[in-house]
N, C-alpha and C. Protein backbone atom coordinates (compact mmCIF):
# COMPACT_ATOMS: atom_id res chain seq x y z
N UNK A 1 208.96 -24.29 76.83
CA UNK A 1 207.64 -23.69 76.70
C UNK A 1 206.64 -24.27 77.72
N UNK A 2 205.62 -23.50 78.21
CA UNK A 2 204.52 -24.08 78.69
C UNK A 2 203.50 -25.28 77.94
N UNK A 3 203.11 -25.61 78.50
CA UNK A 3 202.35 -26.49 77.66
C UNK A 3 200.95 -27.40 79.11
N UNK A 4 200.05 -28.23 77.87
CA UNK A 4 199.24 -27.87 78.58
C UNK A 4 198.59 -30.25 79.19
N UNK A 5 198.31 -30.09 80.29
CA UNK A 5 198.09 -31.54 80.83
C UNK A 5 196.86 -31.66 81.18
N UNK A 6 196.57 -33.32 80.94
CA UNK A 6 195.12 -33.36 81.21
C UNK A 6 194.99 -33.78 82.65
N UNK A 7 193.75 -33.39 83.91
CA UNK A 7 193.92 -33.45 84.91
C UNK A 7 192.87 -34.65 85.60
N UNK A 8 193.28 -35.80 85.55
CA UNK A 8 192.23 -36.51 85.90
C UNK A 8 191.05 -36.64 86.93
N UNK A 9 191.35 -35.54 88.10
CA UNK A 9 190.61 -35.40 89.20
C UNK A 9 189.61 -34.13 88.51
N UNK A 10 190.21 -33.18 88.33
CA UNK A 10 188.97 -32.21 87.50
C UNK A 10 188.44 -32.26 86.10
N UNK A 11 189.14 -33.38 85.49
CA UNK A 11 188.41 -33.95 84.06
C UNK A 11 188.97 -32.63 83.07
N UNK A 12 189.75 -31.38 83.38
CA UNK A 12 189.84 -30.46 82.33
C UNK A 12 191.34 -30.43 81.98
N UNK A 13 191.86 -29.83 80.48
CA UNK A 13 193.51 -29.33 80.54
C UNK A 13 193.18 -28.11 81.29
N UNK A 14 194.86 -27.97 81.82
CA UNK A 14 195.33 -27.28 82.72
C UNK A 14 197.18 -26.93 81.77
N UNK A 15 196.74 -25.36 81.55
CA UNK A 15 198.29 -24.49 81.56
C UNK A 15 199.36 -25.29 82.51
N UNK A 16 200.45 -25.85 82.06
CA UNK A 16 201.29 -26.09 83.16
C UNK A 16 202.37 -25.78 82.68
N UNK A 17 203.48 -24.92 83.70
CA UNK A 17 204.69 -24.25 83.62
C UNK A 17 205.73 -25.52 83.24
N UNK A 18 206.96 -24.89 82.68
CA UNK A 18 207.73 -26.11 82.56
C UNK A 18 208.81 -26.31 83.62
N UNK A 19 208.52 -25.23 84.68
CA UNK A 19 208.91 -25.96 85.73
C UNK A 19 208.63 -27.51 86.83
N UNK A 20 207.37 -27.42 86.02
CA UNK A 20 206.77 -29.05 86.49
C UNK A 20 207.34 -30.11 85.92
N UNK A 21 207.65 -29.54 84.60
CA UNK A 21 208.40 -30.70 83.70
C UNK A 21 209.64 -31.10 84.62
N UNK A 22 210.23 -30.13 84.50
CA UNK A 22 211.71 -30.10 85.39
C UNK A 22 211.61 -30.91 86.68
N UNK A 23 210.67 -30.58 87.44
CA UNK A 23 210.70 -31.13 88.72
C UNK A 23 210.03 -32.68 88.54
N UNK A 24 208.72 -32.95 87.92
CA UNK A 24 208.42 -34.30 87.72
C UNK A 24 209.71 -35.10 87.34
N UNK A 25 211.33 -34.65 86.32
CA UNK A 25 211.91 -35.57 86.10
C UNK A 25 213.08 -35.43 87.33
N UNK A 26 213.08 -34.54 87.95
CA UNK A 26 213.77 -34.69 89.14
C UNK A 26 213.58 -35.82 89.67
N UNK A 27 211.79 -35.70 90.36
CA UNK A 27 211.66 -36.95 90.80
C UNK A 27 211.67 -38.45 90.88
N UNK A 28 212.09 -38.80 89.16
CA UNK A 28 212.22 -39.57 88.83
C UNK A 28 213.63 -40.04 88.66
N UNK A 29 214.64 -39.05 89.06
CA UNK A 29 216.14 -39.51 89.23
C UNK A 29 217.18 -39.46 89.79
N UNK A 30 217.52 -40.46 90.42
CA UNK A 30 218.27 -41.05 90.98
C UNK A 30 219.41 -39.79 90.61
N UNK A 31 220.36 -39.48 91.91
CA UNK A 31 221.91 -38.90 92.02
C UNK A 31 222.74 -39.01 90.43
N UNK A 32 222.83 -39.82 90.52
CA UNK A 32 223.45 -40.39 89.41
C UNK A 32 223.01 -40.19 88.03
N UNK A 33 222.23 -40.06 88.54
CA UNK A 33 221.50 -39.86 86.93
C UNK A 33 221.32 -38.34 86.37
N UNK A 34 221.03 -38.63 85.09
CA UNK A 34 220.26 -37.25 84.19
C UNK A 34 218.88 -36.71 84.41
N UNK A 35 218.31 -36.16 84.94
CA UNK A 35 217.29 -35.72 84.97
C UNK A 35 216.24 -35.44 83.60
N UNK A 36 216.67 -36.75 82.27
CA UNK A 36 215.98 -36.11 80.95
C UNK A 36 215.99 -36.71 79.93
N UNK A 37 215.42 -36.93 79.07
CA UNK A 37 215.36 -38.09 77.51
C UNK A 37 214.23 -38.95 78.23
N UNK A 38 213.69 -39.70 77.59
CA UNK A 38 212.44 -40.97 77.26
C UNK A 38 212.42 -40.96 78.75
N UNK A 39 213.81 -41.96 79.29
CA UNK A 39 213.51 -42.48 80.82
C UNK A 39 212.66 -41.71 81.87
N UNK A 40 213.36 -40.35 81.83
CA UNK A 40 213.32 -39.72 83.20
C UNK A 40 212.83 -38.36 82.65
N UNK A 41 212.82 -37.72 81.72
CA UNK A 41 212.46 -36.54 81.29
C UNK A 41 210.89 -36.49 80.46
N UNK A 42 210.63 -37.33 79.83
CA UNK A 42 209.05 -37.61 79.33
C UNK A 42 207.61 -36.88 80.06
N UNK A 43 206.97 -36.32 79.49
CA UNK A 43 205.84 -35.51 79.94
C UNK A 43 204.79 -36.73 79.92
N UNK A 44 204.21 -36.61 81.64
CA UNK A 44 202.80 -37.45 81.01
C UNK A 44 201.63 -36.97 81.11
N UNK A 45 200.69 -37.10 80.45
CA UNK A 45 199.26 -36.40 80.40
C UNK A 45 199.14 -35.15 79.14
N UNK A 46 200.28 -34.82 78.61
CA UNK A 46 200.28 -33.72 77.75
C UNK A 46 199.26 -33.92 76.66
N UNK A 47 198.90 -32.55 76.56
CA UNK A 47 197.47 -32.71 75.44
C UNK A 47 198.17 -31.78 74.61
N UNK A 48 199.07 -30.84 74.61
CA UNK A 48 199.41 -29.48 73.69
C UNK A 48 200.51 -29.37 74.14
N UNK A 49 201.55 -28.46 73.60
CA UNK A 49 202.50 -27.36 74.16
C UNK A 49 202.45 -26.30 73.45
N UNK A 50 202.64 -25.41 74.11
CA UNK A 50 202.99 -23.58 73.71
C UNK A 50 203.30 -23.83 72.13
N UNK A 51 204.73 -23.96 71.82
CA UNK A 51 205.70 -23.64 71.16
C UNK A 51 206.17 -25.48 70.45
N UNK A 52 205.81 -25.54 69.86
CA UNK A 52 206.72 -26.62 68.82
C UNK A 52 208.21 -26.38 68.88
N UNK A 53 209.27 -26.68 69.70
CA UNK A 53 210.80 -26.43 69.09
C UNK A 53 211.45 -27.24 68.27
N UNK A 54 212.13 -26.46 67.15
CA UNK A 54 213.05 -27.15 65.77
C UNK A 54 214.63 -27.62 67.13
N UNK A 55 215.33 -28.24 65.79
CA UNK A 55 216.83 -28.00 66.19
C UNK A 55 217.35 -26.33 66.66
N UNK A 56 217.51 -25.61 65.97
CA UNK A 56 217.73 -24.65 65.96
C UNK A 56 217.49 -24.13 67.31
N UNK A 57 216.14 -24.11 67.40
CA UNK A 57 215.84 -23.44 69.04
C UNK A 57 216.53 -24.36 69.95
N UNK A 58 216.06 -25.71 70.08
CA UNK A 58 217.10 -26.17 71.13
C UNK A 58 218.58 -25.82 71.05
N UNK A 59 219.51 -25.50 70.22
CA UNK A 59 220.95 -25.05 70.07
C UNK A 59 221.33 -23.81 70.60
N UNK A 60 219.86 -22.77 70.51
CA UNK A 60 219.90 -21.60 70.78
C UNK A 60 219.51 -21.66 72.23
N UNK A 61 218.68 -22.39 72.64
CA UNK A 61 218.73 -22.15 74.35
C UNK A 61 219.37 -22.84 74.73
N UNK A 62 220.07 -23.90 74.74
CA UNK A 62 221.44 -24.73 75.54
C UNK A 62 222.56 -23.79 74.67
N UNK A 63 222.46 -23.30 74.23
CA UNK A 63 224.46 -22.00 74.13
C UNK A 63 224.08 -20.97 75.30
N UNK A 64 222.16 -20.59 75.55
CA UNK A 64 222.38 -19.96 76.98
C UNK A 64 221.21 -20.37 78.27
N UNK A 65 222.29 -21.94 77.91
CA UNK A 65 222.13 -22.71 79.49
C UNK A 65 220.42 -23.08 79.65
N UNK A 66 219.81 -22.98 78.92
CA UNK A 66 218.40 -23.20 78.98
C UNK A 66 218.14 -24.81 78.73
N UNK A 67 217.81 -25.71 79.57
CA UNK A 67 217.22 -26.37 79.25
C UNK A 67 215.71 -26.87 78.46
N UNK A 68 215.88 -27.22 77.14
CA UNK A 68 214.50 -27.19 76.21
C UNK A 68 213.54 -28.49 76.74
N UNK A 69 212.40 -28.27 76.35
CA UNK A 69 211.16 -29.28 76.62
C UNK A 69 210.74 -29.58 74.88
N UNK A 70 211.04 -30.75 74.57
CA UNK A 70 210.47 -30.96 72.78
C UNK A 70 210.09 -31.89 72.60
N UNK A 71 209.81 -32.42 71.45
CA UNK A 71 209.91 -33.87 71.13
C UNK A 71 210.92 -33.85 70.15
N UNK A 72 211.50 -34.68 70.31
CA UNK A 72 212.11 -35.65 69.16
C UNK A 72 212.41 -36.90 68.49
N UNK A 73 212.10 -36.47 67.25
CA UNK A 73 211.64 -38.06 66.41
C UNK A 73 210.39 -38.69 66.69
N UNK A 74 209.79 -38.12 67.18
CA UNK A 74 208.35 -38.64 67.29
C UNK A 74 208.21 -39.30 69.10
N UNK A 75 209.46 -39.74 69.70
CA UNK A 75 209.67 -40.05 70.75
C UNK A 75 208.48 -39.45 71.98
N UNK A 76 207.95 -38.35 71.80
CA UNK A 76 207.05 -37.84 72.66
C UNK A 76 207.78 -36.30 73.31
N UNK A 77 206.94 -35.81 73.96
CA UNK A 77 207.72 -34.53 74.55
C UNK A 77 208.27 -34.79 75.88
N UNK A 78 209.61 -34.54 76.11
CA UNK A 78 210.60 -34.51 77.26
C UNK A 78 211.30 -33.69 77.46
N UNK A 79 212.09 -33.45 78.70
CA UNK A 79 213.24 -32.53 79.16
C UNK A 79 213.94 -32.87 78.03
N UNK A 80 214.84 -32.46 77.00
CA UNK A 80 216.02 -32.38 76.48
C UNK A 80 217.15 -32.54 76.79
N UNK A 81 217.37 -31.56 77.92
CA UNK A 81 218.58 -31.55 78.19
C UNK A 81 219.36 -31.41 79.97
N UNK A 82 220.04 -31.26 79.84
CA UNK A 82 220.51 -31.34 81.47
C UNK A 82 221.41 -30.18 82.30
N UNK A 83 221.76 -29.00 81.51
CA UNK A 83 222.91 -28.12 82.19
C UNK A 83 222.31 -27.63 82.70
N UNK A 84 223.53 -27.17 83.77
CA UNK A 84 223.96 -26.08 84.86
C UNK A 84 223.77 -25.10 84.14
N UNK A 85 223.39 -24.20 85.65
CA UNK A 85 223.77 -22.59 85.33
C UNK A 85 225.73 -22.34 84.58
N UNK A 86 226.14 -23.30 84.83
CA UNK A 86 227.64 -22.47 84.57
C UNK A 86 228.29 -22.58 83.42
N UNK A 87 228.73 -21.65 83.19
CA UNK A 87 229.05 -21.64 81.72
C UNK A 87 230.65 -21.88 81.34
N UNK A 88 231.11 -22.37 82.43
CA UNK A 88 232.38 -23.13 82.49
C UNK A 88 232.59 -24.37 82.30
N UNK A 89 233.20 -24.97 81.11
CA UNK A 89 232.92 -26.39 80.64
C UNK A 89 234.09 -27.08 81.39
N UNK A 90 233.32 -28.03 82.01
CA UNK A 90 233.76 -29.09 82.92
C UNK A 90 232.65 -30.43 83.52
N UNK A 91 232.83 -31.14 83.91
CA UNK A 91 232.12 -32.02 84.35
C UNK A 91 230.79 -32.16 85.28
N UNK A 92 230.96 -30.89 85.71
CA UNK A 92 230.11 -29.73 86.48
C UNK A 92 229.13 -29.31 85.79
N UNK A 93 229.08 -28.98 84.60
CA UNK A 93 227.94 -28.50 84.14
C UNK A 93 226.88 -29.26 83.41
N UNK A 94 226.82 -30.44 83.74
CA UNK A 94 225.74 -31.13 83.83
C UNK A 94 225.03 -31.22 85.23
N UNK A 95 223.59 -31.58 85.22
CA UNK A 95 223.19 -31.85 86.40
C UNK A 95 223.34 -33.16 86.91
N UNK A 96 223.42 -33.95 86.22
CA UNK A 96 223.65 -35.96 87.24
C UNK A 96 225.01 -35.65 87.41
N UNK A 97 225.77 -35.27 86.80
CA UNK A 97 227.30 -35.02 87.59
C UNK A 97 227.29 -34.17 88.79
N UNK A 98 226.55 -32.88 88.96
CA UNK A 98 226.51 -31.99 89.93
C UNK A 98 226.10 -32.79 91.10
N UNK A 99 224.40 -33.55 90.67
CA UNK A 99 223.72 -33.86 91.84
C UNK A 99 224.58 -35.00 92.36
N UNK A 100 225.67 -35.93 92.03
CA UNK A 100 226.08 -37.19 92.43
C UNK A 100 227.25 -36.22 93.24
N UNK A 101 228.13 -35.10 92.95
CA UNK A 101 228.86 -34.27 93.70
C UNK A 101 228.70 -34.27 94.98
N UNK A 102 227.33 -33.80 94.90
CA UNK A 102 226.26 -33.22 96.18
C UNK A 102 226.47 -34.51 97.36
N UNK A 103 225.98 -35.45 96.66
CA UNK A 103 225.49 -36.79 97.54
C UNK A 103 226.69 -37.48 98.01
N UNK A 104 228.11 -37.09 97.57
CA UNK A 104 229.36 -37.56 98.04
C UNK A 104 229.71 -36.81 99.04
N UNK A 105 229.75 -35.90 98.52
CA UNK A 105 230.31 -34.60 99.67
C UNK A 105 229.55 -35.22 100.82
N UNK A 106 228.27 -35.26 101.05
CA UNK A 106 227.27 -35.39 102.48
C UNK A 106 227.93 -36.29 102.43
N UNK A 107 227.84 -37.59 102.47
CA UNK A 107 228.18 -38.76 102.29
C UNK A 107 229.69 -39.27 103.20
N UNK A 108 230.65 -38.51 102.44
CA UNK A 108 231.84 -38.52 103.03
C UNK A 108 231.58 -37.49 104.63
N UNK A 109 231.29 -36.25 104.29
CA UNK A 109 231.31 -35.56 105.25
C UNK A 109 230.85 -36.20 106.76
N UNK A 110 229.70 -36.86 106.66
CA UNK A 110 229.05 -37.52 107.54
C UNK A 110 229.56 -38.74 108.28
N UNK A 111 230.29 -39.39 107.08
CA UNK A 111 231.43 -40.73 107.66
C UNK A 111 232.11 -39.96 108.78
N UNK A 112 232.95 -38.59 108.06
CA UNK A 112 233.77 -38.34 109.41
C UNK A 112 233.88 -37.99 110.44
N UNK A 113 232.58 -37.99 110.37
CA UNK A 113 232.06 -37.37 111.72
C UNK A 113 232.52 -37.86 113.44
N UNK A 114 232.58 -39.25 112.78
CA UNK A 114 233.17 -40.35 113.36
C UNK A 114 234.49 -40.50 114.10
N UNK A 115 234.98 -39.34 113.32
CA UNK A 115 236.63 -39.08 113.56
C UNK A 115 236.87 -37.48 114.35
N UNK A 116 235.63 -36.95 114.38
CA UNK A 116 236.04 -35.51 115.36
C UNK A 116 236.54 -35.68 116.74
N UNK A 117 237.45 -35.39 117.37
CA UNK A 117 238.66 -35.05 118.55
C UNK A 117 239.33 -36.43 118.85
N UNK A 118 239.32 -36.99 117.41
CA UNK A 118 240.28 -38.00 117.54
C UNK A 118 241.80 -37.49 117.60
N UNK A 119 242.91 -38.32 117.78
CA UNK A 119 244.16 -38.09 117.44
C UNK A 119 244.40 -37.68 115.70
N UNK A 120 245.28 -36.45 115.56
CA UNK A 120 245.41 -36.21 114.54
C UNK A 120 246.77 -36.38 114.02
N UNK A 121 246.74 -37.98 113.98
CA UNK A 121 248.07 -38.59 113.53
C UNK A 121 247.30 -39.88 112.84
N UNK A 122 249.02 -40.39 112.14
CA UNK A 122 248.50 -41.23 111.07
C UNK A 122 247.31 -42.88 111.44
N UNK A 123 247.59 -42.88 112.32
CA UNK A 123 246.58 -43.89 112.93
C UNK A 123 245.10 -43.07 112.25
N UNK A 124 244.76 -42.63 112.48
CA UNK A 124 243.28 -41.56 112.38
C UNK A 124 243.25 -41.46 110.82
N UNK A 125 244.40 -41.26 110.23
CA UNK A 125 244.69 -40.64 108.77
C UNK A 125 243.93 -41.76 108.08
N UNK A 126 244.84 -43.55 108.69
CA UNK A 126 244.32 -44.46 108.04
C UNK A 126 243.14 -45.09 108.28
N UNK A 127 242.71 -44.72 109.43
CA UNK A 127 240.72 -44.79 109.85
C UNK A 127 240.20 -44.20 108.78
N UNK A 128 240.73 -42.83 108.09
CA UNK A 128 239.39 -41.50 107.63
C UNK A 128 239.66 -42.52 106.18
N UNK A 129 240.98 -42.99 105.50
CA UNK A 129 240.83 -43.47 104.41
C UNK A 129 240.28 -44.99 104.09
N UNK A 130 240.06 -45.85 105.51
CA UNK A 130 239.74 -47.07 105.56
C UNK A 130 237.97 -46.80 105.68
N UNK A 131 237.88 -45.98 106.45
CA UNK A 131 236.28 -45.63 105.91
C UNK A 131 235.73 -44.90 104.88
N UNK A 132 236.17 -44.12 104.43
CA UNK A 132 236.06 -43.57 102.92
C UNK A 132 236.08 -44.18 101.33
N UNK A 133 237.30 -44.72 101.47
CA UNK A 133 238.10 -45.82 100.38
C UNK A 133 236.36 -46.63 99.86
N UNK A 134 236.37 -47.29 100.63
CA UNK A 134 235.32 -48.55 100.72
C UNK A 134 234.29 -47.89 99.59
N UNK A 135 233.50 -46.71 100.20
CA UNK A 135 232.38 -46.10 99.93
C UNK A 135 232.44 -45.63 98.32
N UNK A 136 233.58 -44.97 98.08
CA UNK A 136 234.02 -44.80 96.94
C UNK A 136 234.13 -46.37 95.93
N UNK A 137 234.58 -47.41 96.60
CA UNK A 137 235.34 -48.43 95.66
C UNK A 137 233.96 -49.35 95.05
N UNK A 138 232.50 -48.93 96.64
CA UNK A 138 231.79 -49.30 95.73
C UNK A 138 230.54 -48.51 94.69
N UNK A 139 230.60 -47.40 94.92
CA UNK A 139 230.23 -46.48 93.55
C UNK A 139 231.05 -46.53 92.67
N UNK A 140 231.93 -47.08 92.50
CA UNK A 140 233.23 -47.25 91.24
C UNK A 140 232.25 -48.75 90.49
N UNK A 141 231.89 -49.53 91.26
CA UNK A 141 231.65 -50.89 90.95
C UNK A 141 230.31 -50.87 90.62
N UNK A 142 229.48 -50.18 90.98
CA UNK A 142 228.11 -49.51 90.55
C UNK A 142 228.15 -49.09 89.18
N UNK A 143 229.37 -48.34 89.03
CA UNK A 143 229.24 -47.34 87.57
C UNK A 143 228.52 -46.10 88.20
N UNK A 144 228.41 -45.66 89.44
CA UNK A 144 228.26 -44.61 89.61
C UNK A 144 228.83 -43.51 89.45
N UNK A 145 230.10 -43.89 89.34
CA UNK A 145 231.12 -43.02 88.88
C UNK A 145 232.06 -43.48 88.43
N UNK A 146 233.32 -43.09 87.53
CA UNK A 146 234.02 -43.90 87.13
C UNK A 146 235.39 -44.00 88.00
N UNK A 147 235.78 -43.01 88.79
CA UNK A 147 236.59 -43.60 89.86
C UNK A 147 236.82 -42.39 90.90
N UNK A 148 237.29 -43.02 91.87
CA UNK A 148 237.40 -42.11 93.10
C UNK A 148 238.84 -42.47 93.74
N UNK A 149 239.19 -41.70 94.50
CA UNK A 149 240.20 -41.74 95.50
C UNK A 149 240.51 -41.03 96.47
N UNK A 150 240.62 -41.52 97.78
CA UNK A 150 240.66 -40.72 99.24
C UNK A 150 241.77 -40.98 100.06
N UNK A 151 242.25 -39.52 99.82
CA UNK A 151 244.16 -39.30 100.42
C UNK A 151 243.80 -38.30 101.64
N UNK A 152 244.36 -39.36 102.61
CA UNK A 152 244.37 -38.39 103.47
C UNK A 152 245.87 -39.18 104.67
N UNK A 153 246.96 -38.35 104.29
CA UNK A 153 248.38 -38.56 104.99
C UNK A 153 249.08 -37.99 105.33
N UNK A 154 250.32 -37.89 105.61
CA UNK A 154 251.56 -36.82 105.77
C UNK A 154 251.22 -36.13 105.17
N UNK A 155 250.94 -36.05 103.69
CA UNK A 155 250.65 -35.13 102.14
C UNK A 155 250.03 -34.32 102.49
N UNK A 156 249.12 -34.76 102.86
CA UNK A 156 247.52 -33.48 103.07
C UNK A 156 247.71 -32.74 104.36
N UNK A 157 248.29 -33.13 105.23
CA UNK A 157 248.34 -32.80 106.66
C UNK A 157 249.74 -32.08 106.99
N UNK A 158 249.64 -30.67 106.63
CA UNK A 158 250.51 -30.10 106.84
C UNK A 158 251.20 -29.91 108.23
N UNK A 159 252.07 -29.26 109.05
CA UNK A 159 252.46 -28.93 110.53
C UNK A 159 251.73 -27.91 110.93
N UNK A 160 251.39 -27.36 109.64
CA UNK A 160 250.53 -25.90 109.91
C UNK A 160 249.07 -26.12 110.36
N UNK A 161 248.58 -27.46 109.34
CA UNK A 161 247.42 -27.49 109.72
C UNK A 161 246.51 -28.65 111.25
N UNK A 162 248.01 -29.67 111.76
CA UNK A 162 247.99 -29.89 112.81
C UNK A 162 248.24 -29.07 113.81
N UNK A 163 248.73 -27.92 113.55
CA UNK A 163 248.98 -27.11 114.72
C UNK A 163 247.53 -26.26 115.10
N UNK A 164 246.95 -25.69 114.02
CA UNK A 164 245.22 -25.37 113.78
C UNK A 164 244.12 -26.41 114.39
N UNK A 165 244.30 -27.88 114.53
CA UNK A 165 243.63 -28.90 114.63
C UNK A 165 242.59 -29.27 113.85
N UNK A 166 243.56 -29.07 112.65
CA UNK A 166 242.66 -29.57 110.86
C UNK A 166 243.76 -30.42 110.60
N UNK A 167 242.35 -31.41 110.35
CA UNK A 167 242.62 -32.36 109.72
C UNK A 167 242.08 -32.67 108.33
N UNK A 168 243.05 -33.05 107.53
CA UNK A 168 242.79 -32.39 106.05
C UNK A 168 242.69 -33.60 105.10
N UNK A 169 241.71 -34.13 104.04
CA UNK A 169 242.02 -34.92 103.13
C UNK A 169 241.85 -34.51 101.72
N UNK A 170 242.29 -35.12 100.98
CA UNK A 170 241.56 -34.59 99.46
C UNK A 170 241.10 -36.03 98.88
N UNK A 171 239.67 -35.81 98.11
CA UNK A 171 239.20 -36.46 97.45
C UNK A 171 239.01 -36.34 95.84
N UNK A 172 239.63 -36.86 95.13
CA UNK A 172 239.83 -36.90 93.72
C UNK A 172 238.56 -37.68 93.34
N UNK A 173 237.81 -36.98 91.94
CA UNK A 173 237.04 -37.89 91.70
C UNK A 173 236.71 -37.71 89.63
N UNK A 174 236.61 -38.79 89.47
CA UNK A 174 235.78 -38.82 87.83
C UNK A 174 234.39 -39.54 87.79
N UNK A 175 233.73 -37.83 87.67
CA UNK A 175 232.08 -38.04 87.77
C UNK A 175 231.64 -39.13 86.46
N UNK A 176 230.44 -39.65 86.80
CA UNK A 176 229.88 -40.24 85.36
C UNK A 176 229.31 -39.24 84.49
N UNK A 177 229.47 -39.61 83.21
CA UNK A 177 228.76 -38.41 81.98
C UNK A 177 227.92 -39.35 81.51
N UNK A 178 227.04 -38.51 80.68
CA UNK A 178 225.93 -39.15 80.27
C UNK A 178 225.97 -38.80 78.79
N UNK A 179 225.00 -40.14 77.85
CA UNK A 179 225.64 -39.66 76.54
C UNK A 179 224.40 -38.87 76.01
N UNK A 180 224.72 -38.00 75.53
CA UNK A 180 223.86 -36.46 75.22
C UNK A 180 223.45 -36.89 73.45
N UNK A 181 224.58 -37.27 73.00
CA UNK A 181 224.86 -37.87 71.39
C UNK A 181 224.81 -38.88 71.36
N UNK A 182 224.00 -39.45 70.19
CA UNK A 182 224.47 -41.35 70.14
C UNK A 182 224.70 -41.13 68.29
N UNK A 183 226.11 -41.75 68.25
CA UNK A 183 226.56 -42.01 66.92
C UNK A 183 226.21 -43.13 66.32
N UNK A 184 226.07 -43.77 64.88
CA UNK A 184 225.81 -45.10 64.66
C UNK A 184 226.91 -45.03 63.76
N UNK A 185 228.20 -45.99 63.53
CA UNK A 185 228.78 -45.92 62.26
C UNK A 185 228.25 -47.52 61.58
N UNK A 186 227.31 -47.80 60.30
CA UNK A 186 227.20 -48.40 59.83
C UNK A 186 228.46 -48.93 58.55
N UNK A 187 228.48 -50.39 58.70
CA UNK A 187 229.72 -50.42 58.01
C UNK A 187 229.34 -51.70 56.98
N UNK A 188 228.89 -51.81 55.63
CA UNK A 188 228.64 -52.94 55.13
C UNK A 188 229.64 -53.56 54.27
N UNK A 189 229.45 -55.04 54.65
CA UNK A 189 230.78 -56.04 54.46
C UNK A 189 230.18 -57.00 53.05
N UNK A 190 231.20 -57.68 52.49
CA UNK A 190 230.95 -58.59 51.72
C UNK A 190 230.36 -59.99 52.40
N UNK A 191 229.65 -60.73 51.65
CA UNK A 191 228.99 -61.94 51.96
C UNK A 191 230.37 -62.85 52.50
N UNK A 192 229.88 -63.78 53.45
CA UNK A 192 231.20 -64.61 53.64
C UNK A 192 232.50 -64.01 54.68
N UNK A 193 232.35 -62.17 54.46
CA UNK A 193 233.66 -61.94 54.90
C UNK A 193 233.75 -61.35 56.71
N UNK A 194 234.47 -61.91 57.56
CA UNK A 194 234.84 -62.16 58.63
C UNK A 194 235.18 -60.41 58.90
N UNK A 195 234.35 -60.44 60.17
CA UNK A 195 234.05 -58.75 60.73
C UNK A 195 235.30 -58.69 62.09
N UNK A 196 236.16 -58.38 61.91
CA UNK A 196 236.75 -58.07 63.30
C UNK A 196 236.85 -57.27 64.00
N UNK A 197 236.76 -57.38 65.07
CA UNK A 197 237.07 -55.71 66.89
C UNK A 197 237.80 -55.10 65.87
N UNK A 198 238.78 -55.13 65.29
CA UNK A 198 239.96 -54.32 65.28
C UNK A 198 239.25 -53.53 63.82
N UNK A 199 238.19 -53.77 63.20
CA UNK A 199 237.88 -52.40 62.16
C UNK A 199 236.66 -52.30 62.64
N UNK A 200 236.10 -52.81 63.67
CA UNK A 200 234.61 -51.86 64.41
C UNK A 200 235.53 -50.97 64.83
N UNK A 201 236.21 -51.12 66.01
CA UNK A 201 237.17 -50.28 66.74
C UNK A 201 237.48 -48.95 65.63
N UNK A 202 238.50 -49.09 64.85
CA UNK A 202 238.35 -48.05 63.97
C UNK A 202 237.65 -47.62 63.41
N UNK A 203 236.74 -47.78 62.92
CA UNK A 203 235.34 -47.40 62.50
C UNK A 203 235.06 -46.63 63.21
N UNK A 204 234.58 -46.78 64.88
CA UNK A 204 234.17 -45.85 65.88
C UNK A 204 235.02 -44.82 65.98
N UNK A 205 236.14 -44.79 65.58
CA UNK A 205 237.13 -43.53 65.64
C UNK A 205 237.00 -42.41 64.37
N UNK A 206 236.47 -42.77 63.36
CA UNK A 206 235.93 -41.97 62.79
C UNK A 206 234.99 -40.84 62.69
């Protein structure tokens, strides 16, 4: 919904679209990240909004891809939520997974630049993965993502596609997710009695 902010240079509220919402938490996040909740999604200056949304409405516009603007729990009003246009469930249809996509692709792409009318033999193969590897191993160590890998050998490099003068790698990757849900399993014990990993652990599997 629209809703409405107070403007400190003209002293009045001001109608503001919730495309501002959207974009103010853009600005506030990092590749990697979610664009939404307390951190990065939070409205500031809000005096009103349009529309109060229940559960219900938020369920009903994220089944079609709408990201909601609400409060919840008293928390204040924020972005909600984070999907893509696509309605194909995969790792993709979040946006901090999409946008960290984005920033690899350039990323890598740009390393190889390094490597255009080189020899397209394995010498070169193990340059494109000795400079790649790295970049990946340390967004792995970040938690930027949870892992990567960059093949580029005999495998990828067909006769067909040395004969073309492509040179070919594939990059495997497991984006970071973000937790959308937070569960609590509360578990109360007797006085005296010794709590172990091994029934938190199960507990959480419940």
């Amino acid at each position: 919904p629209w809703y409405h902010t107070y403007n400190p240079t003209t002293r009045e509220d001001e109608h503001t679209p919730p495309c501002a919402a959207a974009l103010a938490a853009f600005a506030r996040t990092q590749p990697w990240e979610a664009p939404a909740g307390p951190n990065r999604g939070k409205l500031l200056n809000i005096t009103n909004i349009d529309i109060e949304l229940n559960g219900n409405d938020r369920f009903f516009l994220g089944e079609n891809r709408i990201n909601s603007i609400s409060d919840i729990n008293g928390l204040g009003t924020m972005v909600l939520a984070q999907q893509t246009a696509t309605t194909q469930a995969s790792s993709l249809d979040r946006i901090g997974p999409r946008m960290m996509l984005m920033r690899i692709e350039k990323a890598l792409t740009t390393l190889m630049y390094a490597l255009l009318f080189e020899g397209n033999s394995p010498r070169t193969w193990n340059r494109a993965m000795m400079i790649a590897q790295p970049y990946l191993d340390n967004l792995i160590a970040a938690e930027r993502i949870y892992d990567g890998k960059f093949i580029c050998n005999r495998n990828t490099n067909s006769n067909k596609n040395i004969a073309n003068k492509v040179m070919s790698a594939v990059c495997t990757l497991q984006l970071l997710q973000h937790a959308e849900i937070i569960l609590v399993t509360f578990l109360i014990s007797q006085i005296g009695q010794t709590i172990s990993e091994q029934e938190i652990s199960a507990a959480a599997k419940i």
